[in-house]
Structure formats: structure tokens, C-alpha cells
N, C-alpha and C. Protein backbone atom coordinates (compact mmCIF):
# COMPACT_ATOMS: atom_id res chain seq x y z
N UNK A 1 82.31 123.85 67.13
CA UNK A 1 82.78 122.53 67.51
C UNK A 1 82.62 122.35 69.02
N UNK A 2 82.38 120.92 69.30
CA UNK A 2 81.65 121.08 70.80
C UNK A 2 82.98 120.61 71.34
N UNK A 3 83.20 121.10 72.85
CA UNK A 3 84.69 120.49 73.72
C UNK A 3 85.17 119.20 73.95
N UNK A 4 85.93 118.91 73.77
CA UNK A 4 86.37 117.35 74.20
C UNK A 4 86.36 116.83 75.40
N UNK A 5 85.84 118.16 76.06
CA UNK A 5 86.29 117.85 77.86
C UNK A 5 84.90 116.79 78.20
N UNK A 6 84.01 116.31 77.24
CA UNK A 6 82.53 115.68 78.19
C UNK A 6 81.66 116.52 78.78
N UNK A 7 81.71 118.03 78.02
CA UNK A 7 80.87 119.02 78.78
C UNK A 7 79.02 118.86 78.10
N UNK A 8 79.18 117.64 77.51
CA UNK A 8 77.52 117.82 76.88
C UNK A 8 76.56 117.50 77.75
N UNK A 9 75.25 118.00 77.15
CA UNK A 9 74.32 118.19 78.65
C UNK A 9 73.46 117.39 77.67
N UNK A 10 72.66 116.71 78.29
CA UNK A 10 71.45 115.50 78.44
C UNK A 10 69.82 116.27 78.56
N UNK A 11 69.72 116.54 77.81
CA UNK A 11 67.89 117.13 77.98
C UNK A 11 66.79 115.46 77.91
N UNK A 12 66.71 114.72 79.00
CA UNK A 12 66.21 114.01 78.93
C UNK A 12 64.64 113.84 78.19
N UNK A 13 63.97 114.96 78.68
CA UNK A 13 62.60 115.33 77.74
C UNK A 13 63.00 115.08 76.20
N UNK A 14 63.93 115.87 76.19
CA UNK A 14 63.86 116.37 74.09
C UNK A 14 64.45 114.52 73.80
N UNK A 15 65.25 114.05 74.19
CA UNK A 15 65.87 112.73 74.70
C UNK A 15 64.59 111.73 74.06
N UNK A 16 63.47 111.56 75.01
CA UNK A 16 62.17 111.35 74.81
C UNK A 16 61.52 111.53 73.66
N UNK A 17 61.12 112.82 73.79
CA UNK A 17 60.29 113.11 72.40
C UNK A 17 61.14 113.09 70.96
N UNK A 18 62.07 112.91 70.98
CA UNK A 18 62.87 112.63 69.79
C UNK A 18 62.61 110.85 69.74
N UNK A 19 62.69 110.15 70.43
CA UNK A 19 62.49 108.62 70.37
C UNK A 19 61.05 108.55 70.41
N UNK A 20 60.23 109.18 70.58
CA UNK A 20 58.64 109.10 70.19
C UNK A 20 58.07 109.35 68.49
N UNK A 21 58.40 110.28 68.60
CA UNK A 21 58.76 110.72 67.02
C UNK A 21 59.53 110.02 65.82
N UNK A 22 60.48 109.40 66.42
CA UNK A 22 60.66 108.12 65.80
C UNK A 22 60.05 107.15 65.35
N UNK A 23 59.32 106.57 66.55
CA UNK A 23 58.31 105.81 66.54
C UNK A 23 57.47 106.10 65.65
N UNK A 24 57.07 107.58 65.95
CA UNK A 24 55.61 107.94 65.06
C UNK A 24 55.93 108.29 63.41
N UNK A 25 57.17 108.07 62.84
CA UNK A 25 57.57 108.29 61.33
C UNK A 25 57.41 106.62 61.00
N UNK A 26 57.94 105.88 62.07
CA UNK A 26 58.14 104.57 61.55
C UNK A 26 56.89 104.06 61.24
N UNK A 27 55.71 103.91 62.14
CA UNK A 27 54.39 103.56 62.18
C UNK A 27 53.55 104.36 61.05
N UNK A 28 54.10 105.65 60.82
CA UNK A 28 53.36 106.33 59.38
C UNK A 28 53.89 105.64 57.95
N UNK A 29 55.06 105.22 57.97
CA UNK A 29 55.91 104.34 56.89
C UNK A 29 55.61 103.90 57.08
N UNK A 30 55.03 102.41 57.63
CA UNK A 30 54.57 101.47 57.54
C UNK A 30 52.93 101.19 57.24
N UNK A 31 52.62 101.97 57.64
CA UNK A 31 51.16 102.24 57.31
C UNK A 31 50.57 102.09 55.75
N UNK A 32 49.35 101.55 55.62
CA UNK A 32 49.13 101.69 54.25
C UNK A 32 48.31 102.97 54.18
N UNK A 33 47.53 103.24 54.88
CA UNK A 33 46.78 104.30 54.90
C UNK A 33 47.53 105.48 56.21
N UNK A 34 46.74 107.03 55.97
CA UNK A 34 46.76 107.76 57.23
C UNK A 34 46.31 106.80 58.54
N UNK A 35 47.11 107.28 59.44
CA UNK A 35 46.92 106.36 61.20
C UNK A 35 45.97 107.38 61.52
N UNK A 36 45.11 106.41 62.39
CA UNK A 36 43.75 107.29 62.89
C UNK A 36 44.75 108.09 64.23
N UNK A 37 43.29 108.58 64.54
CA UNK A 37 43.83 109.15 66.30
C UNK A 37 44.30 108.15 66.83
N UNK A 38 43.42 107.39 67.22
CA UNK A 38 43.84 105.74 68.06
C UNK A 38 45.10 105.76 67.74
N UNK A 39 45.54 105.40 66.67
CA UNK A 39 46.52 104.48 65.92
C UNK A 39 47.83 105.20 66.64
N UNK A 40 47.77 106.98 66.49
CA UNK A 40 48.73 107.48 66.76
C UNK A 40 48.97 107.59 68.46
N UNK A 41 47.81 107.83 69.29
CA UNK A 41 47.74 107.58 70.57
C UNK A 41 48.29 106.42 71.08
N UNK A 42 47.65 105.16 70.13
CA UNK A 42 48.91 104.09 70.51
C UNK A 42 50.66 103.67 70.76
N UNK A 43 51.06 104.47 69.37
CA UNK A 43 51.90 105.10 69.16
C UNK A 43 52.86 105.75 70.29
N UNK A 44 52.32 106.53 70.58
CA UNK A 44 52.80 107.93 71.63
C UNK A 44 52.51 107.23 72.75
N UNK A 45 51.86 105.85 73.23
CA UNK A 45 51.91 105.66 74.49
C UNK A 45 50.79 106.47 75.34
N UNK A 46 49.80 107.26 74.54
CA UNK A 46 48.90 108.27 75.22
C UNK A 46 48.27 107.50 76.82
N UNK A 47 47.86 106.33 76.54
CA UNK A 47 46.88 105.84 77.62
C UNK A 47 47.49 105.34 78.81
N UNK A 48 49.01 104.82 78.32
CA UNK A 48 49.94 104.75 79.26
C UNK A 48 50.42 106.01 80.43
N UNK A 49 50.55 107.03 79.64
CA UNK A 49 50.69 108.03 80.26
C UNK A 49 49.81 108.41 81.28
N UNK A 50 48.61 108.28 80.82
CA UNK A 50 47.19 108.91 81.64
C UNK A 50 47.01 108.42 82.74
N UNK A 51 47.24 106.30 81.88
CA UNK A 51 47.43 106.32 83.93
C UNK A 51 48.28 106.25 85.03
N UNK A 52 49.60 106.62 83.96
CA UNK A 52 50.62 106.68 85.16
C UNK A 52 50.22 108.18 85.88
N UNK A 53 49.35 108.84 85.25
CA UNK A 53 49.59 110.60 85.92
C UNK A 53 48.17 110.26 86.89
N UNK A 54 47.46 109.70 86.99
CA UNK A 54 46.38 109.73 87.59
C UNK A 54 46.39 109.02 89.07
């Protein structure tokens, strides 16, 4: 059982990839077919990423 004192810790990453993954069950449910690469890159935000890192 976790403490009442507010001692929980925030992993902002896992935070993230848990709300991505979300995304990417919802977009496979909805799908009529398998999502291509694209489809899932869209998904995940891939191209967004690339050019924020560049």
C-alpha cells in the first residue's frame, strides 16, 4: 500500500509513453485494416519529433 504522505514520484517519460500507447491501441481499434508504418508514425508523432531534435 502506497503512503498517504504524497510521497509518489512522477516518471514523466513512462507518463508519455503510456499516453502514446494509448493513442496507438485506439488508432489500431479503429482501424479496419493493420496501420501501415506511416499510419503508426503518425500516430507516435514520429516526424514531429525529428524536427523538434534537429
Amino acid at each position: 500500500m502506497a503512503p498517504v504522505g504524497g510521497t509518489a514520484v512522477q516518471d514523466h517519460v513512462a507518463l508519455a509513453e503510456i499516453e502514446l500507447c494509448g493513442e496507438l491501441i485506439i488508432a489500431a481499434s479503429a482501424a479496419r485494416e493493420r496501420l501501415s508504418l506511416e499510419s503508426i508514425d503518425k500516430v507516435l508523432r514520429v516526424a514531429e519529433e525529428r524536427s523538434r531534435t534537429q
